[in-house]
PDB file of N, CA and C in Angstrom:
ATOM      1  N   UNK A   1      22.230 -40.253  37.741  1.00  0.00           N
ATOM      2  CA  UNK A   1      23.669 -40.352  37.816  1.00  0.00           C
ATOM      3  C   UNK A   1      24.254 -39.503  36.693  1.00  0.00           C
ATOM      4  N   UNK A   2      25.658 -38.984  36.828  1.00  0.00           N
ATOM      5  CA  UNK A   2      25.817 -37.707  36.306  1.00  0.00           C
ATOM      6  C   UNK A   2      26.937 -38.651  35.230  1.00  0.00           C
ATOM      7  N   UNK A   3      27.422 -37.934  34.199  1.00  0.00           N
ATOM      8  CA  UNK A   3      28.334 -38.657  33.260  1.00  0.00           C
ATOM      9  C   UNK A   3      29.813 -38.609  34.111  1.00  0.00           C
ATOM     10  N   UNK A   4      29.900 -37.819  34.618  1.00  0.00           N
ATOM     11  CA  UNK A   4      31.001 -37.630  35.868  1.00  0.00           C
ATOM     12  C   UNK A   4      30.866 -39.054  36.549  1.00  0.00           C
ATOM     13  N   UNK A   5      30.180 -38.821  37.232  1.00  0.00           N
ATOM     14  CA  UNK A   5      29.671 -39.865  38.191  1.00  0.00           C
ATOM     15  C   UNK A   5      30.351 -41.647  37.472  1.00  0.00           C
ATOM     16  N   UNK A   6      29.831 -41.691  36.351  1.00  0.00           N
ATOM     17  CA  UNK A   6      29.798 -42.802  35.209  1.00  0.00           C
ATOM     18  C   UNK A   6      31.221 -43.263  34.949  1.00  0.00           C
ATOM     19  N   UNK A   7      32.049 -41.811  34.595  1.00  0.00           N
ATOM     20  CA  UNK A   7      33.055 -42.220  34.036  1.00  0.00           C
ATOM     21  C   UNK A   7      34.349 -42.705  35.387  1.00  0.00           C
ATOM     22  N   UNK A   8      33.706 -41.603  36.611  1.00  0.00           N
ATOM     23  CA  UNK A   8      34.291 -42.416  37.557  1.00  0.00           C
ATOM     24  C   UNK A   8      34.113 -43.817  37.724  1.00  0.00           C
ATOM     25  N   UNK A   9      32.971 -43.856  38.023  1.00  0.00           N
ATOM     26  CA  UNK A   9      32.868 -45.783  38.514  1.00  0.00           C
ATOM     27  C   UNK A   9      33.562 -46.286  37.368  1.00  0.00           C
ATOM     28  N   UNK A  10      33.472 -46.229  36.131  1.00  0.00           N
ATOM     29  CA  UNK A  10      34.252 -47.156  35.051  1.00  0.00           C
ATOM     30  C   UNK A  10      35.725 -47.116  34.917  1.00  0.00           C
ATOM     31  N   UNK A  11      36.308 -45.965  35.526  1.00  0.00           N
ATOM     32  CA  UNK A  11      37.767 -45.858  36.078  1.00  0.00           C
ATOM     33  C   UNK A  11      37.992 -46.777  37.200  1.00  0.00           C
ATOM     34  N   UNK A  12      37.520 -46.582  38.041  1.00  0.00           N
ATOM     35  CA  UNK A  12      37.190 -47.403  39.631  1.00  0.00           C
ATOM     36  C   UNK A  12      37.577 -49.199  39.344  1.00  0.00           C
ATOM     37  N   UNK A  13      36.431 -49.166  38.324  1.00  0.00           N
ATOM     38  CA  UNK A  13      35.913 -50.648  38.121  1.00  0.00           C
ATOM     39  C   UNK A  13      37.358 -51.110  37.064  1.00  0.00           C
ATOM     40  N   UNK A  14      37.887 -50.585  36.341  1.00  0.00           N
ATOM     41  CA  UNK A  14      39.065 -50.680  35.735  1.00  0.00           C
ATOM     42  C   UNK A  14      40.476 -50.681  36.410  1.00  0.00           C
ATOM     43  N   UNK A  15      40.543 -49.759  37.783  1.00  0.00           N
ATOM     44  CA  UNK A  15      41.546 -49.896  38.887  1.00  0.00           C
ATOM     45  C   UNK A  15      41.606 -51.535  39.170  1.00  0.00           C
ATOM     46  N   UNK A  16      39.892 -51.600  39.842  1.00  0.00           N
ATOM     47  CA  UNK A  16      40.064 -53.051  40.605  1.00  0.00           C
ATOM     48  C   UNK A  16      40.432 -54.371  39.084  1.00  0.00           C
ATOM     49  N   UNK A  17      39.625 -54.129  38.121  1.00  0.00           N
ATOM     50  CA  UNK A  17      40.402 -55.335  37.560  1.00  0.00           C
ATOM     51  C   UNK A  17      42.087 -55.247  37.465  1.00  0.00           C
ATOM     52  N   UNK A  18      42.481 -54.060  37.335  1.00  0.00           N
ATOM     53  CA  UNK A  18      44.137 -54.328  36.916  1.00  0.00           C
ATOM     54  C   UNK A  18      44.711 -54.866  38.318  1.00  0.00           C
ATOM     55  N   UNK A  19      44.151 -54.692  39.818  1.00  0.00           N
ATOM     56  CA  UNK A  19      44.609 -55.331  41.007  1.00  0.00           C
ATOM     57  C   UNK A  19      44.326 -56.930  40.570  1.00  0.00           C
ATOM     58  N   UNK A  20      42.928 -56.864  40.206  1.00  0.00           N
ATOM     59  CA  UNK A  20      42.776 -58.602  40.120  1.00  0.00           C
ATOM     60  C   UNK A  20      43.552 -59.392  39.464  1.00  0.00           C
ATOM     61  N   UNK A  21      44.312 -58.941  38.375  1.00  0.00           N
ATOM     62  CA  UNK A  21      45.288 -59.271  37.212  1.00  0.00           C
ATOM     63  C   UNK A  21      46.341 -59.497  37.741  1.00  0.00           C
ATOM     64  N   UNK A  22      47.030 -58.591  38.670  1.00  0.00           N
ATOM     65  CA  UNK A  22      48.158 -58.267  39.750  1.00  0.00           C
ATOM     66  C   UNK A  22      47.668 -59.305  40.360  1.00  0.00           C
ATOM     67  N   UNK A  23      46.764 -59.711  40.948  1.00  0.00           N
ATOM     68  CA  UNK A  23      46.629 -60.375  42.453  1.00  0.00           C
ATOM     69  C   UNK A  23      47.045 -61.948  41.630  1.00  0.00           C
ATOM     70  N   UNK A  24      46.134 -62.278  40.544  1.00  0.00           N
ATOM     71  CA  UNK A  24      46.053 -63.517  39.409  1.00  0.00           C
ATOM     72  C   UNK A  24      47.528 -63.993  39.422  1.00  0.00           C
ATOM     73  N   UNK A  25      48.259 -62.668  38.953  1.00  0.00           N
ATOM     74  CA  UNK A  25      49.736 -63.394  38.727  1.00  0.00           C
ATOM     75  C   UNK A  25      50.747 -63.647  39.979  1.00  0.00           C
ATOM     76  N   UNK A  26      50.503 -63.529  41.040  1.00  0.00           N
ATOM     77  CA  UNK A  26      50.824 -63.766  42.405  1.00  0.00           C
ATOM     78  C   UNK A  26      50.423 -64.643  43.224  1.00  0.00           C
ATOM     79  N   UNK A  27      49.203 -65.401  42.587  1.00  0.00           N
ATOM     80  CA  UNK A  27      48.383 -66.673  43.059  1.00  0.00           C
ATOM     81  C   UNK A  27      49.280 -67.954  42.908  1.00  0.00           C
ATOM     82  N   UNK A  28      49.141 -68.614  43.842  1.00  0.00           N
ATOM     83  CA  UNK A  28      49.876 -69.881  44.233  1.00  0.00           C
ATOM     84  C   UNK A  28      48.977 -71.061  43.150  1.00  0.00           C
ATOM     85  N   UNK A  29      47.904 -70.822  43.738  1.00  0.00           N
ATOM     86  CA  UNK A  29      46.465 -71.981  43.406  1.00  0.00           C
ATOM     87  C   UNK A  29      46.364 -71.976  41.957  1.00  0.00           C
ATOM     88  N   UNK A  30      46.155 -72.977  41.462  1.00  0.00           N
ATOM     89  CA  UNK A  30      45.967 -72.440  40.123  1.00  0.00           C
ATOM     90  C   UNK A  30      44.709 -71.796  39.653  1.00  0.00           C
ATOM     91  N   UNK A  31      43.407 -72.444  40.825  1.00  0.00           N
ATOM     92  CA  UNK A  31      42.001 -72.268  40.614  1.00  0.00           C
ATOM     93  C   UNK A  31      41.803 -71.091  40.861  1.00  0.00           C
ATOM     94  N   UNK A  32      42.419 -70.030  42.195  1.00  0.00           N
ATOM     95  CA  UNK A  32      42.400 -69.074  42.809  1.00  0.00           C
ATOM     96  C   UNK A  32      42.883 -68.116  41.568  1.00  0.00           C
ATOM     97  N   UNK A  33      43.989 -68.490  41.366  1.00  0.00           N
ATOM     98  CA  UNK A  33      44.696 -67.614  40.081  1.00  0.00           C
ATOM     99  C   UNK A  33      43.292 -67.575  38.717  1.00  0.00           C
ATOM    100  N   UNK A  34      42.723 -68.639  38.333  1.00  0.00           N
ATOM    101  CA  UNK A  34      41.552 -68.582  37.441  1.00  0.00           C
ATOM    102  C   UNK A  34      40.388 -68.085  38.097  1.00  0.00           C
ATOM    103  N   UNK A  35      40.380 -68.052  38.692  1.00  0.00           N
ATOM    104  CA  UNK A  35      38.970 -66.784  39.591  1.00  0.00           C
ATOM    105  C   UNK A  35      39.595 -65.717  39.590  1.00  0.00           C
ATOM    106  N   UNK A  36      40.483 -64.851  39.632  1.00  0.00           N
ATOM    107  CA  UNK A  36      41.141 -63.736  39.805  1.00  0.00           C
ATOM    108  C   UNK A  36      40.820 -63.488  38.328  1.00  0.00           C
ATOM    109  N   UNK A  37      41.367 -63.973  37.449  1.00  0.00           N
ATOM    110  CA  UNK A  37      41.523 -63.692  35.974  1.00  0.00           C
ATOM    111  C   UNK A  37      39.994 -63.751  35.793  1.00  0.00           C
ATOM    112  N   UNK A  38      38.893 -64.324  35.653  1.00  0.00           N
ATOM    113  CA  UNK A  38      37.892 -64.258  35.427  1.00  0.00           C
ATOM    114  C   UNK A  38      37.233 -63.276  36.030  1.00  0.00           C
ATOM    115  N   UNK A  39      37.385 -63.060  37.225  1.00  0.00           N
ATOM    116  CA  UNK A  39      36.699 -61.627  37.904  1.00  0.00           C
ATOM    117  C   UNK A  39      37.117 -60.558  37.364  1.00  0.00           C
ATOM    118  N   UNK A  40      38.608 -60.221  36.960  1.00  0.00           N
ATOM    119  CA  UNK A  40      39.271 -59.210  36.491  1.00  0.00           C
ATOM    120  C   UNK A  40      38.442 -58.707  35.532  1.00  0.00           C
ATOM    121  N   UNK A  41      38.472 -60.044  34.493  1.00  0.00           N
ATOM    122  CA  UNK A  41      37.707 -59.523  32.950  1.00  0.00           C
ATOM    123  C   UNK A  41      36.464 -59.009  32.997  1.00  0.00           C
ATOM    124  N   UNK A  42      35.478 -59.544  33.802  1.00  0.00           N
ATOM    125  CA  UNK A  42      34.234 -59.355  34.027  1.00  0.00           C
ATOM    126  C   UNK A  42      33.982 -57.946  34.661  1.00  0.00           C
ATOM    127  N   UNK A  43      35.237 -57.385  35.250  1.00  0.00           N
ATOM    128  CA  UNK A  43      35.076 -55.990  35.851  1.00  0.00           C
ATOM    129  C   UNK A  43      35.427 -55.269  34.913  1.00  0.00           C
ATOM    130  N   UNK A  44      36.234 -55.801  33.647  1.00  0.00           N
ATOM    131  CA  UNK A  44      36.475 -55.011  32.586  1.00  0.00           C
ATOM    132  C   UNK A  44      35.699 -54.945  31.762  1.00  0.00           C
ATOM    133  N   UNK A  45      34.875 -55.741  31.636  1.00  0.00           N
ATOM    134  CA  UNK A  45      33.163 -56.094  30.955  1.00  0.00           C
ATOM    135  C   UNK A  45      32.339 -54.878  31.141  1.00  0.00           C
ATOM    136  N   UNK A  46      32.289 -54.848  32.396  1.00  0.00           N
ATOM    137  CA  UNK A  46      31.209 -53.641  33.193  1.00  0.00           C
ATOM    138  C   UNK A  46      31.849 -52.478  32.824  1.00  0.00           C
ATOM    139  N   UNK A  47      33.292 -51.767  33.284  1.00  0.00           N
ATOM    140  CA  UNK A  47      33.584 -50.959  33.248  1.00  0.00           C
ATOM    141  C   UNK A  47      33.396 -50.448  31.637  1.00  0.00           C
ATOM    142  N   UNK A  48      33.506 -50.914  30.632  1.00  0.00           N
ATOM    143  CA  UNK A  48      33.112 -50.954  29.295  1.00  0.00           C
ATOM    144  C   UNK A  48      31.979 -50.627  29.185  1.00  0.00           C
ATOM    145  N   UNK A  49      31.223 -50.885  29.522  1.00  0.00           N
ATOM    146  CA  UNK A  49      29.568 -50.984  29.576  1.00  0.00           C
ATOM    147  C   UNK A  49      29.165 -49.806  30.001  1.00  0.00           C
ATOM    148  N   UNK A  50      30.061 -49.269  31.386  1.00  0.00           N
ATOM    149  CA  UNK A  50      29.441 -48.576  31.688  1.00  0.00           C
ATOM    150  C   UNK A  50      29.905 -46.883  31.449  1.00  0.00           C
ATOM    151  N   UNK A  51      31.262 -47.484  31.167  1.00  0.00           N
ATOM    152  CA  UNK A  51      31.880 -45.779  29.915  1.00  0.00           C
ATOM    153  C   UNK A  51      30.898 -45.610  28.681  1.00  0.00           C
ATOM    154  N   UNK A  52      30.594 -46.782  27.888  1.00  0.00           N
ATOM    155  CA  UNK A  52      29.465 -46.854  26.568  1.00  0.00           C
ATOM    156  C   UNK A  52      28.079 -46.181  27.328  1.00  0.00           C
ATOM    157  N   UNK A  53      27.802 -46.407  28.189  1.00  0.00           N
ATOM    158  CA  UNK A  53      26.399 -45.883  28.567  1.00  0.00           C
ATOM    159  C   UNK A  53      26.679 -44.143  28.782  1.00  0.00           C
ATOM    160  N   UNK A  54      27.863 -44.155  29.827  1.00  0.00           N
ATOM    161  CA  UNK A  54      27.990 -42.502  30.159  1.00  0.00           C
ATOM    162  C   UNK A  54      28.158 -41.885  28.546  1.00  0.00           C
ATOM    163  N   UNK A  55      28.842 -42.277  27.795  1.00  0.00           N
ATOM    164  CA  UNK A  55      29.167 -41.743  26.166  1.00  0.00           C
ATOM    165  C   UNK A  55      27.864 -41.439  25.674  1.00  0.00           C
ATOM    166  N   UNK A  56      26.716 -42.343  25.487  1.00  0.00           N
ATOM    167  CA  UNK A  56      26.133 -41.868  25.086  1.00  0.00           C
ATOM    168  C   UNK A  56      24.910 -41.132  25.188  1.00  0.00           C
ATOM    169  N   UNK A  57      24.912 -40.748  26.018  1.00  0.00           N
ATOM    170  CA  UNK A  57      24.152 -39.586  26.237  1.00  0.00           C
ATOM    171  C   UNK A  57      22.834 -39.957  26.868  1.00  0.00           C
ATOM    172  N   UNK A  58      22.344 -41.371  26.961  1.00  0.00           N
ATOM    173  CA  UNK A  58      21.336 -42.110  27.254  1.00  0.00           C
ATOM    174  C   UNK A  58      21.308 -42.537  28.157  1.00  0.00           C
ATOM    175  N   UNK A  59      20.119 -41.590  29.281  1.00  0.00           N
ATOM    176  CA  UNK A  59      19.972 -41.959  30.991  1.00  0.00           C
ATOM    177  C   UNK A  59      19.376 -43.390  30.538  1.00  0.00           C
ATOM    178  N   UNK A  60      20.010 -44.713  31.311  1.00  0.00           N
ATOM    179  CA  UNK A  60      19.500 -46.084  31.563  1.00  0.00           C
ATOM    180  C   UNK A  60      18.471 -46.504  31.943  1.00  0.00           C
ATOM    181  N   UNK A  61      17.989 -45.223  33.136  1.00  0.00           N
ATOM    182  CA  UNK A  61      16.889 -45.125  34.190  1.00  0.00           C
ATOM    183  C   UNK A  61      17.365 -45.568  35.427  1.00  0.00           C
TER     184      UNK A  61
END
C-alpha cells in the first residue's frame, strides 16, 4: 500500500467519523446517539493510526 493510498483511507475514515458525529447529534435515542459517538471516535482512532503509519515511512506488512 502506497503512502497515497494511506493518507487517503485516513481522510476517508475521518469523512465517515465527522458524518457519525452529524448523524449522533440528530439521534432521537439516546443509546443510538451513544453508538454514533463511540463509532465516530473509534474511526478517529484508526484514521490516526493510520496517517502515523503512512508518516512514517514503515511498511506494516
Amino acid at each position: 500500500m502506497s503512502v497515497a493510498d494511506e493518507s487517503g483511507r485516513a481522510r476517508q475514515m475521518r469523512e465517515k467519523a465527522q458524518e457519525m458525529h452529524q448523524a449522533a447529534e440528530r439521534a432521537q435515542d439516546p443509546e443510538e446517539r451513544q453508538r454514533l459517538k463511540d463509532k465516530a471516535r473509534r474511526l478517529e482512532e484508526q484514521s490516526k493510526h493510520e496517517k502515523d503509519l503512512g508518516s512514517s515511512g514503515i511498511d506494516p506488512m
